[in-house]
Protein backbone atom coordinates (compact mmCIF):
# COMPACT_ATOMS: atom_id res chain seq x y z
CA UNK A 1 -24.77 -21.49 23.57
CA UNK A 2 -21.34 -19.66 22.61
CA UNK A 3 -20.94 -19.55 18.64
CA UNK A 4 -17.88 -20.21 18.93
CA UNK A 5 -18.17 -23.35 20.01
CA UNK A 6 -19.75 -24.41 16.43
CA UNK A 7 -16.43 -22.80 14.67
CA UNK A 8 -13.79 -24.78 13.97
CA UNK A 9 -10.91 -23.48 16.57
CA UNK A 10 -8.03 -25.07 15.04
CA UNK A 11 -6.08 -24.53 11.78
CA UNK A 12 -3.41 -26.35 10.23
CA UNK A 13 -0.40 -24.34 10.16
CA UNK A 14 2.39 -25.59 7.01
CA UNK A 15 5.32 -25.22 9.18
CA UNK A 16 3.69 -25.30 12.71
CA UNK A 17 1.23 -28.38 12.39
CA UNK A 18 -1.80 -27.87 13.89
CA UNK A 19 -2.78 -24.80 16.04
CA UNK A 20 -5.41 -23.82 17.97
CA UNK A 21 -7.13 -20.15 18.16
CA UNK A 22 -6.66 -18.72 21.78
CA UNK A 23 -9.65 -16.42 21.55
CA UNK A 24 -12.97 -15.82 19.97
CA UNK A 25 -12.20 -12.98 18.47
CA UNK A 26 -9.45 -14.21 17.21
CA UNK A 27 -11.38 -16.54 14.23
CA UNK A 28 -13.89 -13.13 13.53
CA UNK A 29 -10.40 -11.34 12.65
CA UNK A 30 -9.21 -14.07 10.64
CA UNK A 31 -12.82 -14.25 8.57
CA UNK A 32 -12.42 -10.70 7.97
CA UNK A 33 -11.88 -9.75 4.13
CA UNK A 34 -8.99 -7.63 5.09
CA UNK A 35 -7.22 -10.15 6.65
CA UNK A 36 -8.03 -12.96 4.43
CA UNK A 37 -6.49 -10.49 1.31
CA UNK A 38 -2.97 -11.90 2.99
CA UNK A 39 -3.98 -15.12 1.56
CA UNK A 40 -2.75 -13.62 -1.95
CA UNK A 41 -0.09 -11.36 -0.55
CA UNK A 42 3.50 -13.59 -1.14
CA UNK A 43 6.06 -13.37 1.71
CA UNK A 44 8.78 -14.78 -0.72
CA UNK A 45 8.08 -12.49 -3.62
CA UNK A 46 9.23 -14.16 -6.48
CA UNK A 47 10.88 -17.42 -5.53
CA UNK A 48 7.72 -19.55 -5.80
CA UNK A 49 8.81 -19.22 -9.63
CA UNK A 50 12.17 -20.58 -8.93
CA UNK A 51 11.56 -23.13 -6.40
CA UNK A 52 8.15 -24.29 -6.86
CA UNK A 53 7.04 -25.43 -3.47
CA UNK A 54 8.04 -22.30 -1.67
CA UNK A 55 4.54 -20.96 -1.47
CA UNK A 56 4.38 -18.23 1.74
CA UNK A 57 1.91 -16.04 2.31
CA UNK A 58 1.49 -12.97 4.50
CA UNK A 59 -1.51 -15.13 5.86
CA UNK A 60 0.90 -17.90 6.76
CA UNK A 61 3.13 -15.76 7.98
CA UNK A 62 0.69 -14.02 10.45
CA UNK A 63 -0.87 -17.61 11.48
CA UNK A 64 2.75 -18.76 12.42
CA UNK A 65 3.45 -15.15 14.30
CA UNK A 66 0.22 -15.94 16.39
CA UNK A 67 1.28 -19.17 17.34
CA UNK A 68 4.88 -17.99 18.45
CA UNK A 69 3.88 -15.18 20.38
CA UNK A 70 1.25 -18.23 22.37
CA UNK A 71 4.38 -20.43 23.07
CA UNK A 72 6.81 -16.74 24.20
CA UNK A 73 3.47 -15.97 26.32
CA UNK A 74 3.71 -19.14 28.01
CA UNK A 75 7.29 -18.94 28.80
CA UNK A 76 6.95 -16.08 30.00
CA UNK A 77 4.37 -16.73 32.40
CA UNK A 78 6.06 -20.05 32.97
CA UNK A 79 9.31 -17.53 34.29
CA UNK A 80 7.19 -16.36 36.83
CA UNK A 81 5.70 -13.00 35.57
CA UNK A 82 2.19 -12.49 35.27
CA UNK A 83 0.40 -11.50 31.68
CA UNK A 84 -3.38 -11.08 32.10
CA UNK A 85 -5.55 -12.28 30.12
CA UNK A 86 -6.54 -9.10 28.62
CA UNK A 87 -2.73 -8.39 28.15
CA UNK A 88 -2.05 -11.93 26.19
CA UNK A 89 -5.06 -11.30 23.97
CA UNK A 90 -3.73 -7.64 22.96
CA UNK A 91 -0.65 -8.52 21.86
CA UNK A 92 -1.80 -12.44 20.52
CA UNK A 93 -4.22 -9.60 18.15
CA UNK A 94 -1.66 -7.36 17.54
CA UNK A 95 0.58 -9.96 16.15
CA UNK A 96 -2.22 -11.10 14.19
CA UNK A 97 -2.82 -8.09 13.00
CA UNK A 98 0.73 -7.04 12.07
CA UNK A 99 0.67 -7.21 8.41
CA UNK A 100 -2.75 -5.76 7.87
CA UNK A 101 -1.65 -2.49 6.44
């Protein structure tokens, strides 16, 4: 049996609703420390302080990025040109992975 089958595949995104992981790998990255560390990097610096519910995190910011660059995949491919597999899942990662460091 696949283990990822037994992990949860969707997240819930605060701007995006709910979104599902494309790939396996994709929830390993996400579990990783160094990637979870984004979870106390702030995208808005400061302004949390000034406008209290404006809580955004590089981790937010990287879950939303992932999700985009599904729906620009699909359009994409919906256009006519062909992405492999292999070539979604790079650059689905890469965006992931953009903030890392």
């Amino acid at each position: 049996m696949n283990s990822f089958s037994n992990k949860l595949k969707i997240f819930n995104d605060p701007i995006y609703g709910f979104v599902s992981l494309p790939y396996e790998i994709i929830f390993d990255l996400i579990d990783h420390p160094y990637f979870q560390r984004l979870r106390r990097i702030k995208q808005l610096g400061l302004t949390n302080l000034v406008y209290p519910g404006a809580l955004h995190t590089r981790f937010h910011h990287a879950m939303g990025a992932m999700h985009l660059m599904g729906q620009a995949i699909d359009v994409i491919r919906s256009k006519g040109h062909e992405i492999t597999e292999e070539e979604a899942a790079g650059v689905t990662i890469a965006i992931l992975l953009h903030d890392i460091g």
